[in-house]
N, C-alpha and C. Protein backbone atom coordinates (compact mmCIF):
# COMPACT_ATOMS: atom_id res chain seq x y z
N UNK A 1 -114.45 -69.36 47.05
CA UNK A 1 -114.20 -67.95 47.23
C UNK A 1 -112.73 -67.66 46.98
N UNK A 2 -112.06 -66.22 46.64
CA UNK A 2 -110.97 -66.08 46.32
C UNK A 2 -110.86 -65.05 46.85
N UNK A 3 -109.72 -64.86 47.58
CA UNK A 3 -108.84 -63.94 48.52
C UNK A 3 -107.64 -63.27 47.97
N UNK A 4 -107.42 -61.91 48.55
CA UNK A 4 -106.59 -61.06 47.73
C UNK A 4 -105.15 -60.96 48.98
N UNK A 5 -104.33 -61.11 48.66
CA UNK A 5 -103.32 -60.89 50.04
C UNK A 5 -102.16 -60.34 48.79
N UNK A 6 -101.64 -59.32 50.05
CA UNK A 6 -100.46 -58.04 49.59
C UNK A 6 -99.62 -58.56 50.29
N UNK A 7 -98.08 -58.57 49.55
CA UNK A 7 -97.15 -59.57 50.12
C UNK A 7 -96.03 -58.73 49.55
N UNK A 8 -94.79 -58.15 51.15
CA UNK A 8 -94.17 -57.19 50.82
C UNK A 8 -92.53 -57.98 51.64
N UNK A 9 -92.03 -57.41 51.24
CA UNK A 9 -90.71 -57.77 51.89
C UNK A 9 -89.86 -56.65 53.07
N UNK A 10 -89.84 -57.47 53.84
CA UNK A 10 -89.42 -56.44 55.16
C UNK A 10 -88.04 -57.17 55.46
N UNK A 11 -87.25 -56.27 56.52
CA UNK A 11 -85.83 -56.56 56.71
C UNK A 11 -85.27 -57.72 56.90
N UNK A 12 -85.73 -58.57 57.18
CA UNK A 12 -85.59 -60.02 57.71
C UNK A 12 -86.41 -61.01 56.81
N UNK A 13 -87.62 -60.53 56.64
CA UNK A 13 -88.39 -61.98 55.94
C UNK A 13 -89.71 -61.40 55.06
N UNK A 14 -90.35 -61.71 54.43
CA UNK A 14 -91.46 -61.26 53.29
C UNK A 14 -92.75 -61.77 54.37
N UNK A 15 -93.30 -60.75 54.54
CA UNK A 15 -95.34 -60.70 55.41
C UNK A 15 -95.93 -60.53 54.16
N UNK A 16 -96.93 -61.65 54.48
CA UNK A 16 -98.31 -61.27 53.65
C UNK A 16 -99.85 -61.65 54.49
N UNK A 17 -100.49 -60.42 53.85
CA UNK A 17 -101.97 -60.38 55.04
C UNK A 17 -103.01 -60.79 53.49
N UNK A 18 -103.81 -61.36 53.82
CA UNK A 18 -105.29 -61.31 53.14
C UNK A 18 -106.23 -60.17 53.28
N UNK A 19 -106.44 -59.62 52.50
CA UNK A 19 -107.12 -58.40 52.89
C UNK A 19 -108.80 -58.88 53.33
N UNK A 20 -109.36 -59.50 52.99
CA UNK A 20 -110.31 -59.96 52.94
C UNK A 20 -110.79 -60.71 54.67
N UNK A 21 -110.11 -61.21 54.96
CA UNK A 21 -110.27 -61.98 56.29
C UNK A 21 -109.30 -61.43 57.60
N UNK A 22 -108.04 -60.42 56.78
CA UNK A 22 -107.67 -59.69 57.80
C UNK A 22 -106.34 -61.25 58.90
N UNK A 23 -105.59 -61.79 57.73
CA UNK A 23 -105.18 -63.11 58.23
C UNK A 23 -103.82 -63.16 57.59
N UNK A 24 -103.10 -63.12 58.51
CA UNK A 24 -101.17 -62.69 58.12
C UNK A 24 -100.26 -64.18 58.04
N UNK A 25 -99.29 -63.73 57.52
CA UNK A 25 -98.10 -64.79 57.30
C UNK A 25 -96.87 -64.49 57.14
N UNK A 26 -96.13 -64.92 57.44
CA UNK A 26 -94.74 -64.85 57.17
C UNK A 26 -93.84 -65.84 56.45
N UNK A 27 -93.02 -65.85 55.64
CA UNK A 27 -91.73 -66.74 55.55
C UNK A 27 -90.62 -66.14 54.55
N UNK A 28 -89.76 -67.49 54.72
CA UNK A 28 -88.34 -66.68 54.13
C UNK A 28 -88.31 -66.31 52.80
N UNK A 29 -89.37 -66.56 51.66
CA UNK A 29 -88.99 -66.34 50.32
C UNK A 29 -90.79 -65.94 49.90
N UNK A 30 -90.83 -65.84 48.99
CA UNK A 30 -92.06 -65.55 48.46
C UNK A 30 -92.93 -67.36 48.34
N UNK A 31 -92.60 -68.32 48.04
CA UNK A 31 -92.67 -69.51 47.78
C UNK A 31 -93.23 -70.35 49.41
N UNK A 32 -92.32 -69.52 50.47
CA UNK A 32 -92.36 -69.78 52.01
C UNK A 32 -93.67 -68.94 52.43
N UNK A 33 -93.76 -67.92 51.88
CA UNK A 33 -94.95 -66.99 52.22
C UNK A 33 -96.16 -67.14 52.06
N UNK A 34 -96.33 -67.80 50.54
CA UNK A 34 -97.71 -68.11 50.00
C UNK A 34 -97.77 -69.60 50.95
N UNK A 35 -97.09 -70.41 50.89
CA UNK A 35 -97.79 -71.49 51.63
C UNK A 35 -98.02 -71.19 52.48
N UNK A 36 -97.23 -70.27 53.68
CA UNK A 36 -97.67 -70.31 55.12
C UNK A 36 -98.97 -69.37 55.17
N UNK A 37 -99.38 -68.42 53.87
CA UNK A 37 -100.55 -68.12 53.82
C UNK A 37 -101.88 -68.73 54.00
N UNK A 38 -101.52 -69.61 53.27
CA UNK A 38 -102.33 -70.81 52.24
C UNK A 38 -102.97 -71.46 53.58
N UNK A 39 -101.82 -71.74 54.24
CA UNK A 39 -102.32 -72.68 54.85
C UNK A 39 -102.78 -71.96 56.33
N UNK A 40 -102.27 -70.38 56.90
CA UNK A 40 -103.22 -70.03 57.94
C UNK A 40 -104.89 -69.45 57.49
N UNK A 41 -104.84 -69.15 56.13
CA UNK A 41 -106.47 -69.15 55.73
C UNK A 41 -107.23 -70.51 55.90
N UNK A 42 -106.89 -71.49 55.59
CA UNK A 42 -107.23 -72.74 55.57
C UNK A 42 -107.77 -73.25 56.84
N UNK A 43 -106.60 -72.85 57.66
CA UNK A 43 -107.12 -73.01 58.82
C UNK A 43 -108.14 -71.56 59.78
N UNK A 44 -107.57 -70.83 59.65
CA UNK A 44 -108.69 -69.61 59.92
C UNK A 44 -110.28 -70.07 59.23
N UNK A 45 -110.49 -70.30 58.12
CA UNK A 45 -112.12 -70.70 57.71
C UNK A 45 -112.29 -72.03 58.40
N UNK A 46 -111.33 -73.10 58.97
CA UNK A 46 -111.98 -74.06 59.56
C UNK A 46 -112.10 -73.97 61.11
N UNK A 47 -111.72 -72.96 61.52
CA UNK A 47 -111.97 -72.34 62.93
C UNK A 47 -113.13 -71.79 62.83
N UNK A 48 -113.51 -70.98 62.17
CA UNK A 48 -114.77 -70.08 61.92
C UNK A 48 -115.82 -71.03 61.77
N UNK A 49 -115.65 -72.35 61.27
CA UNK A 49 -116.96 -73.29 60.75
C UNK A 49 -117.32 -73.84 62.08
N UNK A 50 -116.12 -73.77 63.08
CA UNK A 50 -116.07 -74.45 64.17
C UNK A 50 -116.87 -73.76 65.25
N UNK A 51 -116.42 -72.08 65.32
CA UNK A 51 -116.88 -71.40 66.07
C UNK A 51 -117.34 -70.36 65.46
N UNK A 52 -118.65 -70.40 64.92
CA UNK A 52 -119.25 -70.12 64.34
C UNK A 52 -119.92 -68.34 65.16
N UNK A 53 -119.20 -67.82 66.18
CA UNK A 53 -119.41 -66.80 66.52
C UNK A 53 -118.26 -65.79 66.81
N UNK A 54 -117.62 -66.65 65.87
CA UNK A 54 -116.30 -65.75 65.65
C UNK A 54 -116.49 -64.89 64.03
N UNK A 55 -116.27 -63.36 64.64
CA UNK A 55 -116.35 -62.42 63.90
C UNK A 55 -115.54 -62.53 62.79
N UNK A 56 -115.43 -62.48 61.61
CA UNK A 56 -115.09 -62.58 60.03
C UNK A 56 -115.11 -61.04 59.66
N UNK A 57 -113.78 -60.06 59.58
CA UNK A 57 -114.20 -59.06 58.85
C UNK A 57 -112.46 -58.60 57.75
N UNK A 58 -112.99 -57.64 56.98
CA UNK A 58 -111.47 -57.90 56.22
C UNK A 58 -110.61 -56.84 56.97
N UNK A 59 -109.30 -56.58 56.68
CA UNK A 59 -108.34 -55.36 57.69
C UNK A 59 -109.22 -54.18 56.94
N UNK A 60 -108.60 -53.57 58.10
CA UNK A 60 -109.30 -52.33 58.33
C UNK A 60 -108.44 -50.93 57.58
N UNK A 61 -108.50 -49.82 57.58
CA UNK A 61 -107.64 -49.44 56.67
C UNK A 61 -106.34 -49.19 57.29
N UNK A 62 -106.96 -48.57 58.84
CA UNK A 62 -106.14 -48.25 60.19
C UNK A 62 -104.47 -49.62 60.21
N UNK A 63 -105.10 -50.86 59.91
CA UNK A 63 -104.51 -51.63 59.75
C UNK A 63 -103.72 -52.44 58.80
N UNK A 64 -104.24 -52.10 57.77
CA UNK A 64 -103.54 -52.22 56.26
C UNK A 64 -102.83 -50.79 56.19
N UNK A 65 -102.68 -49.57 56.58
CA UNK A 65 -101.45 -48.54 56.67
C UNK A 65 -100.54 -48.80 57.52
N UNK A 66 -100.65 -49.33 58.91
CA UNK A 66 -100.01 -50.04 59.63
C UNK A 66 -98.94 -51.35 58.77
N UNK A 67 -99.40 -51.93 58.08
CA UNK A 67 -98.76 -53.12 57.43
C UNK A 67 -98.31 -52.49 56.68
N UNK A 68 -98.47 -51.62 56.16
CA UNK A 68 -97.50 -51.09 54.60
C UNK A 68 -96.25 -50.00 55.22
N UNK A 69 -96.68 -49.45 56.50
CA UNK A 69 -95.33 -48.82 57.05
C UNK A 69 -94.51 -49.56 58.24
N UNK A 70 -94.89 -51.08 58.15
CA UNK A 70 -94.04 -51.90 59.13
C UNK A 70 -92.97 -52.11 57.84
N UNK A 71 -94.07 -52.72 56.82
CA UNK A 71 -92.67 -53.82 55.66
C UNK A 71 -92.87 -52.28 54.77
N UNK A 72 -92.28 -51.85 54.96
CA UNK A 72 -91.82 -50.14 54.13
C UNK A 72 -90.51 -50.33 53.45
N UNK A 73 -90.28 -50.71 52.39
CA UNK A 73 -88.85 -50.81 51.60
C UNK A 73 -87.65 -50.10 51.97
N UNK A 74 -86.49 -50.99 52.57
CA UNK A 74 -85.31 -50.20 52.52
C UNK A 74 -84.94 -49.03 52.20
N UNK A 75 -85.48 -49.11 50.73
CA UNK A 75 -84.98 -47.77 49.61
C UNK A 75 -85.55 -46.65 49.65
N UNK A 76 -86.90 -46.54 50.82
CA UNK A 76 -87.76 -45.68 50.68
C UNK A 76 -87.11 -44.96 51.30
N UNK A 77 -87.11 -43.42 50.90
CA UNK A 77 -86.75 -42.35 51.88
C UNK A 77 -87.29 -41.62 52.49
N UNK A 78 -88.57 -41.25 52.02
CA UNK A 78 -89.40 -40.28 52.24
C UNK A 78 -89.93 -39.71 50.89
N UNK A 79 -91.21 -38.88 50.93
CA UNK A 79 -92.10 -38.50 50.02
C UNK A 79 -91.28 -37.14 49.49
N UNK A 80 -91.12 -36.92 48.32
CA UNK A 80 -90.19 -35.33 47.80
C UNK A 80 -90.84 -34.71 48.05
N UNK A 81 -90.04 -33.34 48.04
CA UNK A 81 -90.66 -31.93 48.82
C UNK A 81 -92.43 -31.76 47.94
N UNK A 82 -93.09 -31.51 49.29
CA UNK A 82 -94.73 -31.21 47.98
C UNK A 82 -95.24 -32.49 47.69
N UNK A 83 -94.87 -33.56 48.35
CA UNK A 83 -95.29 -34.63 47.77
C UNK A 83 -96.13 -35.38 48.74
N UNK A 84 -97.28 -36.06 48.79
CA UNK A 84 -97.86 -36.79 49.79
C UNK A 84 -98.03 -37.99 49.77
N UNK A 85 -97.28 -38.28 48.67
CA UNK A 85 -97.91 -39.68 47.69
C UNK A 85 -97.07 -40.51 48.24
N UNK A 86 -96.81 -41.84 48.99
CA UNK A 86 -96.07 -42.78 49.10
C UNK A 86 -95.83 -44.21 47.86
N UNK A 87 -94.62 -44.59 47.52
CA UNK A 87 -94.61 -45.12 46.36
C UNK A 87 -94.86 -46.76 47.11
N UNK A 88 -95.99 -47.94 46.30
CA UNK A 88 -95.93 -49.51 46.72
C UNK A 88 -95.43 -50.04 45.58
N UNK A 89 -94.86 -50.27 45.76
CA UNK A 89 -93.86 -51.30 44.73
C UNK A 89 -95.05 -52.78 44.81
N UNK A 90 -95.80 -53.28 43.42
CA UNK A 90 -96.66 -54.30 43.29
C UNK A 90 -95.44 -55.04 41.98
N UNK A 91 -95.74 -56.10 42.52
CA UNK A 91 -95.52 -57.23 41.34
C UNK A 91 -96.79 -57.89 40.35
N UNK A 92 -97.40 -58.14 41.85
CA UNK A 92 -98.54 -59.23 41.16
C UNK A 92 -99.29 -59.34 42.60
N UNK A 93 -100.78 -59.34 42.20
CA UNK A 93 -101.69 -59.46 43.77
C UNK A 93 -102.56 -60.19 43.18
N UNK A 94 -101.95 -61.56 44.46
CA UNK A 94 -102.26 -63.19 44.05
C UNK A 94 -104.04 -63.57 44.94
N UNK A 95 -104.81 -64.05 44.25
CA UNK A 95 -105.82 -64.82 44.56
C UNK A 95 -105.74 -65.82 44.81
N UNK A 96 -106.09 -66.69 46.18
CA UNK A 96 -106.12 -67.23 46.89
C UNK A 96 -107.60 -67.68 46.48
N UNK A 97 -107.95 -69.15 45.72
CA UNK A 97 -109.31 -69.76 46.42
C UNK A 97 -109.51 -71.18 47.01
């Protein structure tokens, strides 16, 4: 299976969540991030095999807007007059299998 995780840079260090399993990470560089991803999915599906009545669902939206206005870019200022649209700065949205 392959997993989608959005990976943003916040004041201190770069978060990335899996959207799919709803399963976060942190580290200091993008390179620090994907592994510590890597490896709490890894372990999140071998918890789940374990305890097999543990609920599996992906973030919610409530919670993926939450994550995009925690790591909210420095540069952002706000939406221009008339505007509702918030800008995400994407590079690349990496699959995980």
């Amino acid at each position: 299976m392959k997993y989608t995780a959005i990976i943003r840079k916040s004041r201190l260090e770069y978060v990335a969540v899996c959207l799919e399993l709803n399963v976060s990470a942190r580290g200091e560089d993008l390179v620090d991030v994907e592994k510590n991803l890597r490896k709490a999915i890894e372990l999140y599906l071998v918890d789940t095999k374990e305890h097999p009545e543990t609920a599996v669902s992906p973030i919610s939206t409530e919670e993926l807007i939450e994550f995009l206005k925690d790591t909210e870019p420095e540069w952002y200022r706000g939406p221009e007059e008339g505007l509702i649209l918030r800008p995400l700065e994407v590079h690349e949205v990496p699959s995980y299998a």
